[in-house]
C-alpha atoms as a PDB file:
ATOM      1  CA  UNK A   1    -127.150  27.180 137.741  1.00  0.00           C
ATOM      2  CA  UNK A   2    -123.769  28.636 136.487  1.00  0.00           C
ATOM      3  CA  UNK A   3    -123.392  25.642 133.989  1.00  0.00           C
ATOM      4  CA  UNK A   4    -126.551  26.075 132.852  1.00  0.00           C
ATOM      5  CA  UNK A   5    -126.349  29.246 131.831  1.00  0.00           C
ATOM      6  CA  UNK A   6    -122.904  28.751 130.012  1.00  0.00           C
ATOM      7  CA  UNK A   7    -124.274  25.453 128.149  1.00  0.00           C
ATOM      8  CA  UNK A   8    -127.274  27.474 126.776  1.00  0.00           C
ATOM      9  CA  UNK A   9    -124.721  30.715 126.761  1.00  0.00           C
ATOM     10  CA  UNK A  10    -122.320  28.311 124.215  1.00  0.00           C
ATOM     11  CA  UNK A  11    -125.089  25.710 122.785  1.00  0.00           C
ATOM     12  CA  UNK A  12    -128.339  28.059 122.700  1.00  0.00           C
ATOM     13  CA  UNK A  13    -131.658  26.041 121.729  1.00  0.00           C
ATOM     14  CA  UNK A  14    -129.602  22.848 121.505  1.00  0.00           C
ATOM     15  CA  UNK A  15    -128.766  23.204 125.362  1.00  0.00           C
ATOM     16  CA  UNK A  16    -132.631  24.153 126.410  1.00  0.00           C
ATOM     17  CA  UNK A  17    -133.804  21.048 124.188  1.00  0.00           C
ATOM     18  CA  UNK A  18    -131.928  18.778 126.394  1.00  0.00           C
ATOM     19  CA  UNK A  19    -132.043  20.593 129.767  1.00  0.00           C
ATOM     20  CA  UNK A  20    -136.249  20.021 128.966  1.00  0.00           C
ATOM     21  CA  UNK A  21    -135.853  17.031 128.081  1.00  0.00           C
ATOM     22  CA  UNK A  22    -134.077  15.521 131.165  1.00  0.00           C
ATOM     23  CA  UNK A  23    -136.139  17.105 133.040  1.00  0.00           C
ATOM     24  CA  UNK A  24    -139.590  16.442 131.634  1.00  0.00           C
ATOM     25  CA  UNK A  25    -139.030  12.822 132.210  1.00  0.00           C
ATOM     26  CA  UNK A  26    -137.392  13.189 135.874  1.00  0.00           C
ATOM     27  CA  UNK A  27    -133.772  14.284 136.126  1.00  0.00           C
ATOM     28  CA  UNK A  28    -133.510  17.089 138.343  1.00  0.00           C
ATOM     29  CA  UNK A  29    -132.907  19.420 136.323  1.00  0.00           C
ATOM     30  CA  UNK A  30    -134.096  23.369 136.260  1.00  0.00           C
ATOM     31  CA  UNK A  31    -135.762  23.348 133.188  1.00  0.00           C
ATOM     32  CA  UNK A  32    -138.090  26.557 133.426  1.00  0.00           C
ATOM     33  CA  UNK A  33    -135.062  28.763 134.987  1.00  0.00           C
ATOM     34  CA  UNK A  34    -133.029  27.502 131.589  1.00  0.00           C
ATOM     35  CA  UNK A  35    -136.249  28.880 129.715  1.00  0.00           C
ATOM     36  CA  UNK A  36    -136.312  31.790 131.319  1.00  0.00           C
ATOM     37  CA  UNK A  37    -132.501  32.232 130.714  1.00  0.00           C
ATOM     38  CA  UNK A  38    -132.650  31.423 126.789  1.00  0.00           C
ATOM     39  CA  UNK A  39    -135.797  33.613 126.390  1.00  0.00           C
ATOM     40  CA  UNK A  40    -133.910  36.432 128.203  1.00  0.00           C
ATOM     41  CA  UNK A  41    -130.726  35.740 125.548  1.00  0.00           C
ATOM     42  CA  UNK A  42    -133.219  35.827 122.790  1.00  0.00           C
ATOM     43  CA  UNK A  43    -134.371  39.794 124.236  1.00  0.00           C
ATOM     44  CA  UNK A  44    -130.802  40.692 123.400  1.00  0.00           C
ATOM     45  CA  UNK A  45    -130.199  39.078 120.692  1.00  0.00           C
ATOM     46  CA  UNK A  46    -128.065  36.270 121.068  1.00  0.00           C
ATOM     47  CA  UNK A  47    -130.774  33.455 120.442  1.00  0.00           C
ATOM     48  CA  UNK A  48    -133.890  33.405 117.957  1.00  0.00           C
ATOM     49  CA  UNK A  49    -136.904  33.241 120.431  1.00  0.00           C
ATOM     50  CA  UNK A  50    -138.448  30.348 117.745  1.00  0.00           C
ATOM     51  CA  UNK A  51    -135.507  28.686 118.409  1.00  0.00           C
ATOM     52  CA  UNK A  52    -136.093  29.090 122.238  1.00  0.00           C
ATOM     53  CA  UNK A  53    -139.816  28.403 122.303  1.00  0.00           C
ATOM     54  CA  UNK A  54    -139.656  25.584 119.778  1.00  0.00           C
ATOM     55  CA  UNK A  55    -136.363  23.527 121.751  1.00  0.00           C
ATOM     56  CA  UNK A  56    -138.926  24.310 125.003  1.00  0.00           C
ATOM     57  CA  UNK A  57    -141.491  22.663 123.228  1.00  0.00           C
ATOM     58  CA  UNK A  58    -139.906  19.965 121.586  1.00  0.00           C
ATOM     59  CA  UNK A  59    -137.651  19.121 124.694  1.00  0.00           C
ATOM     60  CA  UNK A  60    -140.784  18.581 126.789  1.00  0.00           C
ATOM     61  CA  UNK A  61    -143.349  16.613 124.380  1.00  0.00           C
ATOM     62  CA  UNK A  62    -140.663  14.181 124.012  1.00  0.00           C
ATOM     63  CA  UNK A  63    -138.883  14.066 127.168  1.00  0.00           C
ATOM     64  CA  UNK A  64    -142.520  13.419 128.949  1.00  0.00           C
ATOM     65  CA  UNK A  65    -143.399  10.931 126.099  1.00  0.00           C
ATOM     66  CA  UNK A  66    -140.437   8.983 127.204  1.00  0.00           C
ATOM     67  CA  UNK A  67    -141.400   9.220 130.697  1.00  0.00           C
ATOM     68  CA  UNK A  68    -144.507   7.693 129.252  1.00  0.00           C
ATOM     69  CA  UNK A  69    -142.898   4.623 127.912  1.00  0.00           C
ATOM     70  CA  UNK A  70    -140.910   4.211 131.087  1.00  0.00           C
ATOM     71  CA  UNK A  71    -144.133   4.327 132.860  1.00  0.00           C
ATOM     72  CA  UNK A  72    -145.950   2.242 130.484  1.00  0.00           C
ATOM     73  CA  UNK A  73    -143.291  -0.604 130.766  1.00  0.00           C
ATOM     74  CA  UNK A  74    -142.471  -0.407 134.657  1.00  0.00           C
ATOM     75  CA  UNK A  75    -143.220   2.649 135.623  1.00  0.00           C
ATOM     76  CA  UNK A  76    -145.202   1.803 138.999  1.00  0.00           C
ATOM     77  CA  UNK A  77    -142.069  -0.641 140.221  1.00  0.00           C
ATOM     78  CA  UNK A  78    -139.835   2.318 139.066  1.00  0.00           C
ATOM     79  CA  UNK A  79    -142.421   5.158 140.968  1.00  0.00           C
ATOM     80  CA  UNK A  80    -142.725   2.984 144.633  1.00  0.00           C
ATOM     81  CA  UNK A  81    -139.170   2.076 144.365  1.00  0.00           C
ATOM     82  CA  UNK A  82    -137.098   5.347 144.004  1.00  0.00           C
ATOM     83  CA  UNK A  83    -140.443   7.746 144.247  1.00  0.00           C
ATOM     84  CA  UNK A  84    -139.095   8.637 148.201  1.00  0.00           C
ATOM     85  CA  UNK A  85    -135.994  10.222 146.639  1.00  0.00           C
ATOM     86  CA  UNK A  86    -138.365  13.125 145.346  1.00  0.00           C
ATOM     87  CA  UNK A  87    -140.586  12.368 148.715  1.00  0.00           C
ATOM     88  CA  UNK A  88    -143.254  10.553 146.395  1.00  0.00           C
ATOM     89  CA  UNK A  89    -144.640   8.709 149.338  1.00  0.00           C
ATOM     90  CA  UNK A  90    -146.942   5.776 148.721  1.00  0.00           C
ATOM     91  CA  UNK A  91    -150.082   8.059 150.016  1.00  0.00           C
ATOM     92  CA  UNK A  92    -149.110  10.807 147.394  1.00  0.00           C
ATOM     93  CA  UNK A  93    -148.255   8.257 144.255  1.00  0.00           C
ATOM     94  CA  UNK A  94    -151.936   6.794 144.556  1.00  0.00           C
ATOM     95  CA  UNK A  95    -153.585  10.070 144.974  1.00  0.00           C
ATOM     96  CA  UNK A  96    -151.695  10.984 141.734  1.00  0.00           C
ATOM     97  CA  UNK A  97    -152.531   7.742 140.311  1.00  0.00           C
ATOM     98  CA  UNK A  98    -155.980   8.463 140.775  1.00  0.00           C
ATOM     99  CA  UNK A  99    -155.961  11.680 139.385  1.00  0.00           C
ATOM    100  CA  UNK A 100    -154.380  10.558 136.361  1.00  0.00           C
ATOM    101  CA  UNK A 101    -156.948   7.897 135.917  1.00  0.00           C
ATOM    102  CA  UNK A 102    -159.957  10.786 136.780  1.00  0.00           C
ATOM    103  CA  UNK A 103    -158.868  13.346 135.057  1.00  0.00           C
ATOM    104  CA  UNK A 104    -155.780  12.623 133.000  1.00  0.00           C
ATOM    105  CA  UNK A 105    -155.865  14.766 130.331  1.00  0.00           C
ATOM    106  CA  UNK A 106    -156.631  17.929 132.303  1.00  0.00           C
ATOM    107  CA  UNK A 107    -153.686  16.776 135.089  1.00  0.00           C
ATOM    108  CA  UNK A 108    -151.011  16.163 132.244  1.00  0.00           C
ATOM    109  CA  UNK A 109    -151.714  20.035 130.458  1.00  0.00           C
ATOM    110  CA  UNK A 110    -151.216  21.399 133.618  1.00  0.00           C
ATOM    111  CA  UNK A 111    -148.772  19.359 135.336  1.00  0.00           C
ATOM    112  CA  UNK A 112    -146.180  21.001 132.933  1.00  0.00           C
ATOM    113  CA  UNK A 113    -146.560  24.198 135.368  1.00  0.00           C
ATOM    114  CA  UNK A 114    -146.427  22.569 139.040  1.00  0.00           C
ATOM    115  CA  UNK A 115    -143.077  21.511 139.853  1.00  0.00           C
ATOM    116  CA  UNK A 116    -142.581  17.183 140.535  1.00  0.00           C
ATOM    117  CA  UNK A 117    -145.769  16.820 138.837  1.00  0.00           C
ATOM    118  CA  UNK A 118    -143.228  18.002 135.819  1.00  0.00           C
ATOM    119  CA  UNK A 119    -141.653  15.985 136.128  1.00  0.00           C
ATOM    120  CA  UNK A 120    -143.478  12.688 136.991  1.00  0.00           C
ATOM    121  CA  UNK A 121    -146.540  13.342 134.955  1.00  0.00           C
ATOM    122  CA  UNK A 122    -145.516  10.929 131.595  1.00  0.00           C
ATOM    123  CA  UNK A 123    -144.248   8.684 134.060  1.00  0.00           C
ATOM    124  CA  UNK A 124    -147.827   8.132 136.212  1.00  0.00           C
ATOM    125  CA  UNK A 125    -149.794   8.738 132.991  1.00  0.00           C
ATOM    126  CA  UNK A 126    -147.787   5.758 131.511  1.00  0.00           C
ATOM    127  CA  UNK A 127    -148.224   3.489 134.494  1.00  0.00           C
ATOM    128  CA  UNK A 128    -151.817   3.778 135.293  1.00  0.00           C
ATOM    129  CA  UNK A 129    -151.835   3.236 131.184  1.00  0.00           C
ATOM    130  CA  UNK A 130    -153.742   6.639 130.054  1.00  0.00           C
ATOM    131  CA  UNK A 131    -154.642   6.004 126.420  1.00  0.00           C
ATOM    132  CA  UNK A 132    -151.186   7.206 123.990  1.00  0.00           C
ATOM    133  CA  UNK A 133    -153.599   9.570 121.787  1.00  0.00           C
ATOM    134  CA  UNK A 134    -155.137  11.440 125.269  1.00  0.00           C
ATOM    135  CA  UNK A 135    -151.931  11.412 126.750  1.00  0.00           C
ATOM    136  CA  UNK A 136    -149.403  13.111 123.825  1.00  0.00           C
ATOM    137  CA  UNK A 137    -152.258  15.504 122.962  1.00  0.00           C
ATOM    138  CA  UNK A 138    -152.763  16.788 126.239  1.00  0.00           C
ATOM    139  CA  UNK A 139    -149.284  16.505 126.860  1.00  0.00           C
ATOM    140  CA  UNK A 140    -148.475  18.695 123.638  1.00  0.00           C
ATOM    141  CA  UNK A 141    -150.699  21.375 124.623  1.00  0.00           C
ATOM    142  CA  UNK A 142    -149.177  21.639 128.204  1.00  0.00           C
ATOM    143  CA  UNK A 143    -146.439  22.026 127.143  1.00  0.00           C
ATOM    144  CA  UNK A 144    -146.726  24.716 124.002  1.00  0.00           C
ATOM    145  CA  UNK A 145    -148.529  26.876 126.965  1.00  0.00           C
ATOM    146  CA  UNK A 146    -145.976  26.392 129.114  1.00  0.00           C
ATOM    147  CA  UNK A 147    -143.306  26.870 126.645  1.00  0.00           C
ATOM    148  CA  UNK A 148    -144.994  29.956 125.365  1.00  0.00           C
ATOM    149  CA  UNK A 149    -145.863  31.090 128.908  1.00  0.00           C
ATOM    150  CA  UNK A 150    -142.042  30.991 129.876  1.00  0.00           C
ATOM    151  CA  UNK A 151    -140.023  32.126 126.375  1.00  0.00           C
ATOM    152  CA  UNK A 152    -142.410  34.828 125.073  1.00  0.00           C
ATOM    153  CA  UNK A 153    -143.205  36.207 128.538  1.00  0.00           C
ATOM    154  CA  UNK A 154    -140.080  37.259 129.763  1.00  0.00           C
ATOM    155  CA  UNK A 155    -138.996  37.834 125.672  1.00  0.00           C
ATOM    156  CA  UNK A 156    -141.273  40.545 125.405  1.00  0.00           C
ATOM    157  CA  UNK A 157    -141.494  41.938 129.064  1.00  0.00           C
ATOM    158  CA  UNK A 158    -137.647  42.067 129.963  1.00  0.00           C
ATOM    159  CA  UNK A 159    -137.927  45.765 130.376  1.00  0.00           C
ATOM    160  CA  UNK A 160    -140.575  45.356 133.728  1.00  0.00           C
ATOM    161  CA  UNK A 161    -137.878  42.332 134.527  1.00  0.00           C
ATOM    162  CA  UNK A 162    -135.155  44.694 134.726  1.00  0.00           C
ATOM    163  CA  UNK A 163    -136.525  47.182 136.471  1.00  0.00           C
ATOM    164  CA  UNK A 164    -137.030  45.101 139.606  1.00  0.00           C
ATOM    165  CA  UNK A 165    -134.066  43.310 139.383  1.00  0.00           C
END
């Protein structure tokens, strides 16, 4: 987490964007802690919180849209091959599948805030082929809650963060 914290430390928004971005489409990568990080650097000054919300934002939307093109060409060969490295079991990939067919859009705006599904969500949305339009728009309203959530909340509340930690 060191690193992290430099690269956004030396690159600011730049860093977050591609910290999000790895993540959002499956690297393991810690992704809100980096937002958290940045938003607290914005509270003193170092980084514009725009900067910090909008790299969040940006860094998601696209890193889960390519997760969606992965999944879209190959993503359920990719998923039962290499899903038991993030214990995706067979049982838990077609639960998720049919979630994603049931209720896609409401799985993909909140999977931005339930770690794995994070990161996988583009990826299953893509291979049980939920429609482009349903997918980015719920995708890009995940994640400017999410985004929001995690750069303006601790942005404008690092004085109760402080005082517990």
């Amino acid at each position: 987490m060191a690193s992290i914290d430099a690269a956004i430390a030396a690159y600011g928004a730049v860093a977050l964007f591609f910290i999000v971005y790895f993540e959002a489409f499956g690297a393991p990568l810690p992704g809100e802690s980096a937002l958290i990080g940045a938003a607290l650097l914005a509270s003193r000054g170092d980084l514009a919180i725009e900067h910090v919300f909008l790299a969040a934002w940006f860094g998601a939307v696209l890193g889960d849209s390519t997760g969606y093109v992965i999944g879209r060409y190959g993503g359920r060969r990719l998923l039962q091959r290499y899903g038991a490295l993030v214990k995706l079991t067979p049982e838990r990939l077609t639960r998720l599948e049919v979630m994603a067919r049931d209720k896609g859009f409401f799985m993909v705006m909140i999977a931005r805030f339930v770690v794995l599904l994070r990161q996988l969500n583009g990826l299953i949305a893509g291979s049980v082929g939920m429609p482009w339009l349903r997918f980015v728009s719920a995708n890009a309203l995940g994640a400017a809650l999410w985004a929001g959530l995690w750069s303006f909340g601790p942005y404008f509340f690092t004085d109760v963060f402080r005082r517990f930690v």
